[in-house]
Protein backbone atom coordinates (compact mmCIF):
# COMPACT_ATOMS: atom_id res chain seq x y z
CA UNK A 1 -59.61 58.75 73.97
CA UNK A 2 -62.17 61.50 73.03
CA UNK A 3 -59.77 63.88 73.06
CA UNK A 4 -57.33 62.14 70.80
CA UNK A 5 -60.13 62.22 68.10
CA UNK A 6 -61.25 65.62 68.69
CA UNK A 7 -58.01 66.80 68.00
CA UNK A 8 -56.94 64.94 65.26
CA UNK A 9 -60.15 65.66 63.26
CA UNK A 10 -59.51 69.60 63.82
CA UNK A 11 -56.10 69.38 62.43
CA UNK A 12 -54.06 69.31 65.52
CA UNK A 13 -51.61 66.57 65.45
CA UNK A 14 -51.28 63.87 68.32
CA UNK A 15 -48.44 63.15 70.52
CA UNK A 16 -47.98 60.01 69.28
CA UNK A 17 -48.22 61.03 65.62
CA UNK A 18 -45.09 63.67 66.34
CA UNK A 19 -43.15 60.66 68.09
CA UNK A 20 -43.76 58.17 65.44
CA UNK A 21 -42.98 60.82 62.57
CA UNK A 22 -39.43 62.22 64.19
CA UNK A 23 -38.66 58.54 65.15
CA UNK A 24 -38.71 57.98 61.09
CA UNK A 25 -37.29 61.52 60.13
CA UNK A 26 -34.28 61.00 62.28
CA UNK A 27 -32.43 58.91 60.15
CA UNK A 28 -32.91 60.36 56.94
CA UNK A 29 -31.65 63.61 59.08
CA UNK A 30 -28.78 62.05 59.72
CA UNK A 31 -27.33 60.27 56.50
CA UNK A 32 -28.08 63.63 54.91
CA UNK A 33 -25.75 65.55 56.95
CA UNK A 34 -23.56 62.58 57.66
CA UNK A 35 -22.90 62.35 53.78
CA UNK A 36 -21.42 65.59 52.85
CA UNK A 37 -19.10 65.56 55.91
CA UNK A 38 -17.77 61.88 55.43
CA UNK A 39 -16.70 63.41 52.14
CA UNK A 40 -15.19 66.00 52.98
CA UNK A 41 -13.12 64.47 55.55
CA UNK A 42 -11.71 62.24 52.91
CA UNK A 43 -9.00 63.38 51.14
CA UNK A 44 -6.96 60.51 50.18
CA UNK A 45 -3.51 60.46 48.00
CA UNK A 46 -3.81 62.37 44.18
CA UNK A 47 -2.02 60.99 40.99
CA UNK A 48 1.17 62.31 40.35
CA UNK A 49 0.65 65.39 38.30
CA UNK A 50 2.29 65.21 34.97
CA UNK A 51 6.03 66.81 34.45
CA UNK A 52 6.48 67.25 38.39
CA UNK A 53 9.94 66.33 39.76
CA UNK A 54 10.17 62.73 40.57
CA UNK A 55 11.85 59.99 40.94
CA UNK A 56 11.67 56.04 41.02
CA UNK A 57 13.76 54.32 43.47
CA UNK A 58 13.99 50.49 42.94
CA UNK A 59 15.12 47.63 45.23
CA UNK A 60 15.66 45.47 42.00
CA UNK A 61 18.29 42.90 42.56
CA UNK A 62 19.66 39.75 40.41
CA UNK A 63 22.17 37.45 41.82
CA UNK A 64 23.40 33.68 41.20
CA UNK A 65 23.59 31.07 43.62
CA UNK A 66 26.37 28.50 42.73
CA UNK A 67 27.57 25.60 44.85
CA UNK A 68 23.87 24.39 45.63
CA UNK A 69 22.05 21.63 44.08
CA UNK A 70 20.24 22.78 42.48
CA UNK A 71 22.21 26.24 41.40
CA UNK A 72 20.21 29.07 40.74
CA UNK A 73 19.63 32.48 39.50
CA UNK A 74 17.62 34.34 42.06
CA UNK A 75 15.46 37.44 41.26
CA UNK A 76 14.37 40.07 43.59
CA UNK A 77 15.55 37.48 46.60
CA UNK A 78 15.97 40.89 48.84
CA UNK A 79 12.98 42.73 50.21
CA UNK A 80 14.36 45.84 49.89
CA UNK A 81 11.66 47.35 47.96
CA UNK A 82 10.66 49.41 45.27
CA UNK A 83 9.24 53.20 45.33
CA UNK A 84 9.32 56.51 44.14
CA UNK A 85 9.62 60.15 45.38
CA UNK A 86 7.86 63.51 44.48
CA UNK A 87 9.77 66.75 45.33
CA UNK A 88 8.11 70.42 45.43
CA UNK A 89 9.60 73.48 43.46
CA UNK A 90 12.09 73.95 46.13
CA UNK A 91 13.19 70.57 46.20
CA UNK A 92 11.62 69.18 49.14
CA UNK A 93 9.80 66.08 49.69
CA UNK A 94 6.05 65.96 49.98
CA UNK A 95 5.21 63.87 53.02
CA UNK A 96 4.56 59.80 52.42
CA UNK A 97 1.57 58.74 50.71
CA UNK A 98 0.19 62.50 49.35
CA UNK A 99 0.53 60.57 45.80
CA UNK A 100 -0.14 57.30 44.60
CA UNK A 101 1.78 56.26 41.05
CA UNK A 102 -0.77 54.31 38.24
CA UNK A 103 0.27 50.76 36.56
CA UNK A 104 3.63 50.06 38.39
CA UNK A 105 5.16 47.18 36.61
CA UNK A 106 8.34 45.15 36.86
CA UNK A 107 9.64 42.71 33.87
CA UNK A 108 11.81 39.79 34.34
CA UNK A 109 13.68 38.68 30.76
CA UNK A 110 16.43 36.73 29.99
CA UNK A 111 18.30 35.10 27.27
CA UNK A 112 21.54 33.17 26.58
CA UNK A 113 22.82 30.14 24.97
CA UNK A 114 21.44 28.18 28.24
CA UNK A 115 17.81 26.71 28.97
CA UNK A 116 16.43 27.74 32.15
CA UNK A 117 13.03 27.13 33.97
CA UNK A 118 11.45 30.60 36.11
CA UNK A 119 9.43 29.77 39.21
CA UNK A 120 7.53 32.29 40.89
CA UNK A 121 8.93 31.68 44.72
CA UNK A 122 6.60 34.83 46.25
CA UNK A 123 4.56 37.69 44.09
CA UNK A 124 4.94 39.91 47.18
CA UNK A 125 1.28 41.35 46.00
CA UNK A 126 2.23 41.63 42.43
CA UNK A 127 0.09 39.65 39.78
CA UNK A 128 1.61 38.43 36.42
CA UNK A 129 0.34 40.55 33.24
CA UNK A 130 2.08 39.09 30.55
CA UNK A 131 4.92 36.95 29.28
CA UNK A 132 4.63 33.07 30.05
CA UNK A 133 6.03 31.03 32.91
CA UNK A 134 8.10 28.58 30.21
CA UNK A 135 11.14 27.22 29.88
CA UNK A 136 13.40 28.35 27.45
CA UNK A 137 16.49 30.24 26.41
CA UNK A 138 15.05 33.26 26.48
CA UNK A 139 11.87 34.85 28.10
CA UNK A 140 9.80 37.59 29.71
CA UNK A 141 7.50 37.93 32.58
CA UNK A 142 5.55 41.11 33.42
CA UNK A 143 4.25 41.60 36.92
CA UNK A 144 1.80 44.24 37.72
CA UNK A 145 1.53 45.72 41.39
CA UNK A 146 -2.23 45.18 42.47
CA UNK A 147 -2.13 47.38 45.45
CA UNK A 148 -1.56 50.83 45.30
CA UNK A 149 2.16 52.30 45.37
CA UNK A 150 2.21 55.54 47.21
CA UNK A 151 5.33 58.19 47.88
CA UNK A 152 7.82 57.71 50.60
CA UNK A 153 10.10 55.03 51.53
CA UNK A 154 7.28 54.60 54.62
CA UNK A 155 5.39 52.78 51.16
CA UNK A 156 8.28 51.09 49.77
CA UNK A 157 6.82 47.25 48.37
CA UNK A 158 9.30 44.37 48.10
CA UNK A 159 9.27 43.48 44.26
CA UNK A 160 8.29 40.06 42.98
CA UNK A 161 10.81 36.98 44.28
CA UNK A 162 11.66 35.15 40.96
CA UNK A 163 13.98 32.17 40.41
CA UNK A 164 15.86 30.86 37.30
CA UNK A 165 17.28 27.18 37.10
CA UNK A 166 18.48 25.36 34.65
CA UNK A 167 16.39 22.93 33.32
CA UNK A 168 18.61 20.33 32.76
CA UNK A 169 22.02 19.46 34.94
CA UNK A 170 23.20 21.71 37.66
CA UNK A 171 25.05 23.80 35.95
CA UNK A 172 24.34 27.77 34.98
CA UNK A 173 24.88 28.01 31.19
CA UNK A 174 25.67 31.78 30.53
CA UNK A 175 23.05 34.26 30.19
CA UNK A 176 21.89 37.65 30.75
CA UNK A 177 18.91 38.92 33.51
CA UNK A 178 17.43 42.08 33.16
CA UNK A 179 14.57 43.58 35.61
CA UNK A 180 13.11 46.64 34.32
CA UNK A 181 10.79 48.74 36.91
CA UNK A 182 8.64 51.15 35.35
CA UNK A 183 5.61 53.51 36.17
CA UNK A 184 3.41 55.97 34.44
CA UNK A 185 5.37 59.59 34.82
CA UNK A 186 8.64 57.94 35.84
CA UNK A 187 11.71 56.92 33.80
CA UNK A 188 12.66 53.01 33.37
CA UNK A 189 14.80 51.61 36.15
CA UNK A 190 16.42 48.44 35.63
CA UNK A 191 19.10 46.02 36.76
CA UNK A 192 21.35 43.34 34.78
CA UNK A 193 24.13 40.59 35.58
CA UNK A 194 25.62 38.58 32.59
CA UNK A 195 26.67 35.12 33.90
């Protein structure tokens, strides 16, 4: 016990003191070096750099449903999907998920001399971002994608499942349905049946 004091009073440091110091040091050791490499290691899908060679590929579908009660005009029924491409000066490929696209959107409209009702049967991950859910002639919904769309048919996502019926009666007055598909850096993809 003596000899604890004695040497702490000259200057030399205890055994203890060295085990409860490295026991605290440890740690900030660690997340100091752990840091930089966690980094590092990450490097994640980049934006799609401006005027590169790409294209959008869209699973966009419209169809009608007759001899149902009630008949309908279904929207994106198929799962197919919707996705783009990025291709390297020689034309090839980059591998799945090296980019990531910003503000995907798809937009449902129609408009005719009949009066339909939408319902939103499955978003598929897809949140609505403008236009209304009314009834009416004519009309527009705007769905956003709220994941991330990456390269690659391996990161295809099914686009949002919509559904048109008439409001009143059974019967499917004529009009037109147009999806448009768009994304920042990529022409507008859509799809249209006149009924």
């Amino acid at each position: 016990m003596s000899t604890e004091n004695s040497e702490t009073a000259t200057g030399s440091v205890s055994r203890r003191a060295v085990i409860k110091t490295a026991a605290w040091a440890a740690p900030v050791i660690a997340v100091a070096v752990a840091a930089p490499l966690a980094s590092a290691s990450t490097t994640g899908p980049q934006p799609v750099p401006s005027g590169s060679a790409s294209t959008l590929d869209g699973g966009t579908s419209i169809s009608t449903y007759r001899g149902g009660n009630p008949n309908e005009i279904r929207i994106n029924q198929s799962t197919s999907g919707f996705g783009f491409f990025i291709y390297d000066g020689n034309g090839d490929e980059y591998p799945a998920g090296s980019y990531y696209a910003s503000a995907p959107t798809i937009t449902v409209k129609w408009s005719g001399s009949g009066d339909y009702t939408p319902i939103l049967q499955n978003l598929r991950g897809w949140t609505q971002s403008g236009g209304t859910v009314a009834s009416g002639t004519s009309g527009s919904i705007t769905f956003s994608y709220s994941g991330q769309l990456l390269n690659g048919s391996a990161n295809r996502v099914p686009a949002p499942y919509v559904i048109l019926r008439p409001t009143s009666g059974n019967t499917l007055p004529p009009t037109r349905a147009v999806v448009e598909a768009s994304a920042v850096n990529f022409e507008t993809i859509d799809s249209g049946v006149t009924i």
